[in-house]
PDB file of N, CA and C in Angstrom:
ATOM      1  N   UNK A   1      -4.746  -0.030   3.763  1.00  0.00           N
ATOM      2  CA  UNK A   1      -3.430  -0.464   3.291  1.00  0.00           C
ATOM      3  C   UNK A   1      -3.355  -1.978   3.340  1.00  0.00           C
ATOM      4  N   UNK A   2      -2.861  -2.208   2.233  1.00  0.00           N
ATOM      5  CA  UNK A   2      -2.523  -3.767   2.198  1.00  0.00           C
ATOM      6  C   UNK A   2      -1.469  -4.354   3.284  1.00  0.00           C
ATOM      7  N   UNK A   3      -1.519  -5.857   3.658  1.00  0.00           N
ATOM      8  CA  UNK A   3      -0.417  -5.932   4.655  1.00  0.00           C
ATOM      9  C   UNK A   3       0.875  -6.317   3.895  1.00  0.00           C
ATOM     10  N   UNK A   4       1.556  -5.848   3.945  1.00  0.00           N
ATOM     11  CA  UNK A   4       2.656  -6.074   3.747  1.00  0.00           C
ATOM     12  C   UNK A   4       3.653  -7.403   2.936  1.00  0.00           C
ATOM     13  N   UNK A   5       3.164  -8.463   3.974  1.00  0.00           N
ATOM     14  CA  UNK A   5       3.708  -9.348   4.037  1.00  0.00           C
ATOM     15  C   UNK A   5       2.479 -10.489   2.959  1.00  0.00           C
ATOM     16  N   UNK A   6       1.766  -9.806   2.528  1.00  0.00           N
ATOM     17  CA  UNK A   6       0.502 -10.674   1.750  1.00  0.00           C
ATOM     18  C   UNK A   6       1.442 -10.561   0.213  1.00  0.00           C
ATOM     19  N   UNK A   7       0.786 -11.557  -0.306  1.00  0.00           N
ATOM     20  CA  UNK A   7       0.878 -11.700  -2.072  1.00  0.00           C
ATOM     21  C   UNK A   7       0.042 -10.563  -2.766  1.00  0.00           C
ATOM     22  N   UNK A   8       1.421  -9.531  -2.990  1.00  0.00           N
ATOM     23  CA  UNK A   8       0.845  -8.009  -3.992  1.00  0.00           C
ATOM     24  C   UNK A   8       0.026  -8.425  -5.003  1.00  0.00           C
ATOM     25  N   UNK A   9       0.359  -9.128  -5.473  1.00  0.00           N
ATOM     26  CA  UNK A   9      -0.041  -9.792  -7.592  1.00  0.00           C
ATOM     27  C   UNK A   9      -0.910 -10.515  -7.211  1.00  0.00           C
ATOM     28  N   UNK A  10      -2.123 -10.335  -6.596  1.00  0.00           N
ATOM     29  CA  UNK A  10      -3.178 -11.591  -6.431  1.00  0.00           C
ATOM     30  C   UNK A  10      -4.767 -10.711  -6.164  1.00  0.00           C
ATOM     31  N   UNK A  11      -5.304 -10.319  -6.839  1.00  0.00           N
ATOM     32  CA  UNK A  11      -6.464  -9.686  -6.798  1.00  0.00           C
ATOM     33  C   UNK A  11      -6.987  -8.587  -5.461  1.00  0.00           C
ATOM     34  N   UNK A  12      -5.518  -7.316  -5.984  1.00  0.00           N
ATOM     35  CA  UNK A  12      -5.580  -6.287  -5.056  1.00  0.00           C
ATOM     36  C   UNK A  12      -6.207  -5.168  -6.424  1.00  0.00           C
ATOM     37  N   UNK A  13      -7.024  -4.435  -5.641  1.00  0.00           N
ATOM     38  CA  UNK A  13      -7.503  -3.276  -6.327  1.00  0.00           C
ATOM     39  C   UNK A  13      -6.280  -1.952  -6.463  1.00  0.00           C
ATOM     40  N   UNK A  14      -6.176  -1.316  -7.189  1.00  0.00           N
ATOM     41  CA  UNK A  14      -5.447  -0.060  -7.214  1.00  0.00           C
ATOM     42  C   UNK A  14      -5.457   1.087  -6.411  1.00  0.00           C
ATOM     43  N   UNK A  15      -6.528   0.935  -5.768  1.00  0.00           N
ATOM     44  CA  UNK A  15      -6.929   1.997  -4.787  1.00  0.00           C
ATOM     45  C   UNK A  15      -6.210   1.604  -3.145  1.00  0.00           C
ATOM     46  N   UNK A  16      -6.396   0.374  -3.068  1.00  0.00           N
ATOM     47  CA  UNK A  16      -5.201  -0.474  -2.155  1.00  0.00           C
ATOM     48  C   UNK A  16      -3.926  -0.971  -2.245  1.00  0.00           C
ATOM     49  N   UNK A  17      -3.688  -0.938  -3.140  1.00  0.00           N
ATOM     50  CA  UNK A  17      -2.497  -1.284  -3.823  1.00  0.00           C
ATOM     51  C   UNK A  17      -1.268  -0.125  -3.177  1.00  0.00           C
ATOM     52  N   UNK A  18       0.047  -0.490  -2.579  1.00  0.00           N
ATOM     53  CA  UNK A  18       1.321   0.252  -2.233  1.00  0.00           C
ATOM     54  C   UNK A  18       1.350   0.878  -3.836  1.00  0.00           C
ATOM     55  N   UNK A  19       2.032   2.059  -3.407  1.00  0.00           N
ATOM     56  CA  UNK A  19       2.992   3.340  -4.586  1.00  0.00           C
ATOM     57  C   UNK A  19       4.466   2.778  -4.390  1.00  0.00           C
ATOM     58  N   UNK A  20       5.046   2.547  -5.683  1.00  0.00           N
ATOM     59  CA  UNK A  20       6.032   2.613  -6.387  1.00  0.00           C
ATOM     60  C   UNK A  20       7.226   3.885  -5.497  1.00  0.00           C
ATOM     61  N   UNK A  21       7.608   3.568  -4.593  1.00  0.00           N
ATOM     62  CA  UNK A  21       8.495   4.554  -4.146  1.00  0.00           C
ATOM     63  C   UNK A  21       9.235   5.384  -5.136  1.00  0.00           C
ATOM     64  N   UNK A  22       9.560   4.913  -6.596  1.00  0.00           N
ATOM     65  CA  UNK A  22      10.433   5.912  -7.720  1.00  0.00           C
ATOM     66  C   UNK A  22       9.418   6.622  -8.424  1.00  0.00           C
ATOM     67  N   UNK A  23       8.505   6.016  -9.201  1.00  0.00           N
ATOM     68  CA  UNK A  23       7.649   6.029  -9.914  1.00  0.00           C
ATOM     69  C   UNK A  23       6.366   6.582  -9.342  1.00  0.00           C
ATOM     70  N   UNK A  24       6.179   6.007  -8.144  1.00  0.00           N
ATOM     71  CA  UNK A  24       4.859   6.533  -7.755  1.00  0.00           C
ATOM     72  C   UNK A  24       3.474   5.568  -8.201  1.00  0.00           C
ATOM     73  N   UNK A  25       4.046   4.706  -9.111  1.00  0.00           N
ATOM     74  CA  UNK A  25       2.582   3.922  -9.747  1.00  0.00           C
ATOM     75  C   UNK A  25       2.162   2.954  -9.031  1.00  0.00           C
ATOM     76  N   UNK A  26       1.188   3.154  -8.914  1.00  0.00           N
ATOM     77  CA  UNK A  26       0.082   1.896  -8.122  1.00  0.00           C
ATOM     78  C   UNK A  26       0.806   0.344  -7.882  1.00  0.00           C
ATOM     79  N   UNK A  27       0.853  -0.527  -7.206  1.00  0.00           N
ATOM     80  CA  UNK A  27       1.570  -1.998  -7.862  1.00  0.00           C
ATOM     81  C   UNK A  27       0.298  -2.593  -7.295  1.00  0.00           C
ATOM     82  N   UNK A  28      -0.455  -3.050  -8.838  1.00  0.00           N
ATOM     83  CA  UNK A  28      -1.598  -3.979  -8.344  1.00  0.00           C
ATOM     84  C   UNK A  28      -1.485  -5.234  -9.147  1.00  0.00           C
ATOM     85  N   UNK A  29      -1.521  -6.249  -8.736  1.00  0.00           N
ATOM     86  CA  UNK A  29      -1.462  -7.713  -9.185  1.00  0.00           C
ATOM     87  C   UNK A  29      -0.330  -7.936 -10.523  1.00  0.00           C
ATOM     88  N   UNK A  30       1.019  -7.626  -9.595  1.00  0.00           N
ATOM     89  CA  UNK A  30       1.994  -7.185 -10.544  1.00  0.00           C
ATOM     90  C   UNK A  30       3.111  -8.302 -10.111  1.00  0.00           C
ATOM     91  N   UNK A  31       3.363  -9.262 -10.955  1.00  0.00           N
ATOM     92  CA  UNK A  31       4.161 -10.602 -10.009  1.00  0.00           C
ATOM     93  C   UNK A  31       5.817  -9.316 -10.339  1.00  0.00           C
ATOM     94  N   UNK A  32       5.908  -8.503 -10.394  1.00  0.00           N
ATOM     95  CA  UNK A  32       7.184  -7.445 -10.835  1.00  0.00           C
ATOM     96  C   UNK A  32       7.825  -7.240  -9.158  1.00  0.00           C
ATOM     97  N   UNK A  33       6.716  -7.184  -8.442  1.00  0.00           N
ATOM     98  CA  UNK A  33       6.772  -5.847  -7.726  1.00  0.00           C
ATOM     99  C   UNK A  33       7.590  -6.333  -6.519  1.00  0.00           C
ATOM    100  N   UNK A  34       8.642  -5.770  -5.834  1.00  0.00           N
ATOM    101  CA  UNK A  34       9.820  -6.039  -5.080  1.00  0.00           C
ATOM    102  C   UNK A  34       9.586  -4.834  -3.990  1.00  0.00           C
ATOM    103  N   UNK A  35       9.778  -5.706  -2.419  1.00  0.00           N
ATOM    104  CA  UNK A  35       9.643  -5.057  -0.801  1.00  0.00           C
ATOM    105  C   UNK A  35      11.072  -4.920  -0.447  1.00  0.00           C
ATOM    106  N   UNK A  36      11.061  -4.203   0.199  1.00  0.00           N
ATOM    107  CA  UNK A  36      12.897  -3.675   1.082  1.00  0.00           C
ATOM    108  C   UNK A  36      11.709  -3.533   2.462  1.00  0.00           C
ATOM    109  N   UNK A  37      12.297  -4.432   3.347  1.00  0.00           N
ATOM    110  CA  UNK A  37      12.076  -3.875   4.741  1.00  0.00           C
ATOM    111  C   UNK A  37      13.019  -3.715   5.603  1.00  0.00           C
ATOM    112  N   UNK A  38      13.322  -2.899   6.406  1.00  0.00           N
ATOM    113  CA  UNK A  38      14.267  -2.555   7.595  1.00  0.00           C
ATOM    114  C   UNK A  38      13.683  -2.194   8.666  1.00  0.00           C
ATOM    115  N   UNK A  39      14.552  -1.931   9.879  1.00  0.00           N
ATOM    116  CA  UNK A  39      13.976  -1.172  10.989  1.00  0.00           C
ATOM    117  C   UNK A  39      14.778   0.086  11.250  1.00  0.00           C
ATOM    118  N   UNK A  40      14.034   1.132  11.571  1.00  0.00           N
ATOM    119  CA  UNK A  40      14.501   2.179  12.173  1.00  0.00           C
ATOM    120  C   UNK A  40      13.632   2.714  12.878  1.00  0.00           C
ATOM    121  N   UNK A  41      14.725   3.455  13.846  1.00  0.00           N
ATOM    122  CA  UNK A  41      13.990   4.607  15.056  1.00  0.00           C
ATOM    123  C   UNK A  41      13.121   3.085  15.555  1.00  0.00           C
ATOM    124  N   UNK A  42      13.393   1.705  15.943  1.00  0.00           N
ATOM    125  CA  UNK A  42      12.682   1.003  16.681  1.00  0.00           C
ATOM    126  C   UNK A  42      11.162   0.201  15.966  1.00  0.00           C
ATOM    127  N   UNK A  43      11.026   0.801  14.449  1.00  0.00           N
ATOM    128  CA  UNK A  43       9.772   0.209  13.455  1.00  0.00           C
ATOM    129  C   UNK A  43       9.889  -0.312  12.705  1.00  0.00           C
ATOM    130  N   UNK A  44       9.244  -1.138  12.287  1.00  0.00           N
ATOM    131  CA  UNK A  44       9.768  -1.701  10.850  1.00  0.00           C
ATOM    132  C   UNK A  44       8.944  -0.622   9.746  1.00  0.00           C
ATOM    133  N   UNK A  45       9.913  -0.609   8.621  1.00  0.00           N
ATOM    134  CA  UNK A  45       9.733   0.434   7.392  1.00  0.00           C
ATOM    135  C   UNK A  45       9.798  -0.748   6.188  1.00  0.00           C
ATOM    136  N   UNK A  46       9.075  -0.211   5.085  1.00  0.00           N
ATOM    137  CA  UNK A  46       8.968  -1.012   4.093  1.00  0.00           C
ATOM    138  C   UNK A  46       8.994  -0.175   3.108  1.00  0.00           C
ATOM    139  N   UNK A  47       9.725  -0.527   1.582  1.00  0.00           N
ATOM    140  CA  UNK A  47       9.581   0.315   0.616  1.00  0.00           C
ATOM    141  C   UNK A  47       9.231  -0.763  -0.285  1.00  0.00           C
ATOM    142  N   UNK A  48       8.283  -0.092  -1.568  1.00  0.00           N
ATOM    143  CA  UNK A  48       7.583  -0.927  -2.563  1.00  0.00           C
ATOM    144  C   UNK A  48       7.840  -0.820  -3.830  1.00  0.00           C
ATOM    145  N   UNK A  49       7.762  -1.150  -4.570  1.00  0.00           N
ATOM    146  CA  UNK A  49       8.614  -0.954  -6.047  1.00  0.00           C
ATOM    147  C   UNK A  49       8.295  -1.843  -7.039  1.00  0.00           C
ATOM    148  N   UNK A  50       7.938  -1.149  -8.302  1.00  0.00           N
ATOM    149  CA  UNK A  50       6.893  -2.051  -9.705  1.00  0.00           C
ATOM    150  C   UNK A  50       7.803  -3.300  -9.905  1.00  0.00           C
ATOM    151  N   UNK A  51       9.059  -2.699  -9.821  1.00  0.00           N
ATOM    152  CA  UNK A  51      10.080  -3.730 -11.012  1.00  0.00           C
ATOM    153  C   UNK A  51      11.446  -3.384 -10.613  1.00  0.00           C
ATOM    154  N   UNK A  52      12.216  -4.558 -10.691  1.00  0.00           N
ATOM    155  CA  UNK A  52      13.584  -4.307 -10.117  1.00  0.00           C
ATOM    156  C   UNK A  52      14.370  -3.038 -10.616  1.00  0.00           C
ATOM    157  N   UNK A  53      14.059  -2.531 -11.810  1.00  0.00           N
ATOM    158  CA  UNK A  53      14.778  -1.368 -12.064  1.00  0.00           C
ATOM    159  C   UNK A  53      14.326  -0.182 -11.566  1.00  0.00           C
ATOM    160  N   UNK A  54      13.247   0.451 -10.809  1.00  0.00           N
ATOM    161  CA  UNK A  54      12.767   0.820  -9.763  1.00  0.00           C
ATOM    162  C   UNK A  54      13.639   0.673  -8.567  1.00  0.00           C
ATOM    163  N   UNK A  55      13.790  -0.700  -8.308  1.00  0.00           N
ATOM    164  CA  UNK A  55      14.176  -0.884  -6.963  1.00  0.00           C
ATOM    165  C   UNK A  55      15.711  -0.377  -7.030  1.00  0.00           C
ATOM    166  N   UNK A  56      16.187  -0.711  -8.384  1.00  0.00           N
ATOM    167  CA  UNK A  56      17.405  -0.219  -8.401  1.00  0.00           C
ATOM    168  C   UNK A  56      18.184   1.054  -8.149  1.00  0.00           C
ATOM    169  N   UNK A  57      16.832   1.656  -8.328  1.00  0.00           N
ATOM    170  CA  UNK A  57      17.326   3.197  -8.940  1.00  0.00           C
ATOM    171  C   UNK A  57      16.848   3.718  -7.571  1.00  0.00           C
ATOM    172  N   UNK A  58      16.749   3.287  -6.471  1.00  0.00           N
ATOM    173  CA  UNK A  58      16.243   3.820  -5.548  1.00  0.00           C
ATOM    174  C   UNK A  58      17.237   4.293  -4.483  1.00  0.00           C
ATOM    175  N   UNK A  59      17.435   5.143  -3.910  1.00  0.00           N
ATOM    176  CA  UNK A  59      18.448   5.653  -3.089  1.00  0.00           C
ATOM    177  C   UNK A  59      18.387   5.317  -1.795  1.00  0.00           C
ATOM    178  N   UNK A  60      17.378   4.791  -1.033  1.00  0.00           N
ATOM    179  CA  UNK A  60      17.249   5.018   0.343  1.00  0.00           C
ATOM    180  C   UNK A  60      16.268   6.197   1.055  1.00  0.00           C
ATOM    181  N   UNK A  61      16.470   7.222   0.593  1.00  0.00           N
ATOM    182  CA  UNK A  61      15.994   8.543   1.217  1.00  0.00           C
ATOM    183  C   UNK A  61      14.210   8.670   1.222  1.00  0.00           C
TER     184      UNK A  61
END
């Protein structure tokens, strides 16, 4: 897994590359691609997403 906090859009392979929490699609070297991090239950959680309308459409759950 990629870290997190690195530059997605910069010569990541697809096979490493975070899933699209709506979509499901790969985000590899995608200057699109938008992080939500929070904490819960005491961890930090991160959600990943191609393109803001993705991120939009995303519920939380």
């Amino acid at each position: 897994m990629v870290d997190p906090t690195s530059d997605h859009h910069e010569d990541i392979d697809e096979e490493d590359a975070p899933n699209c929490e709506v979509c499901g699609a790969p985000i590899a070297n995608e200057v699109t691609h938008r992080v939500i991090t929070w904490i819960a239950d005491d961890s930090v959680q991160t959600a990943h997403f191609c393109d803001e309308d993705c991120r939009a459409e995303w519920d939380g759950e």
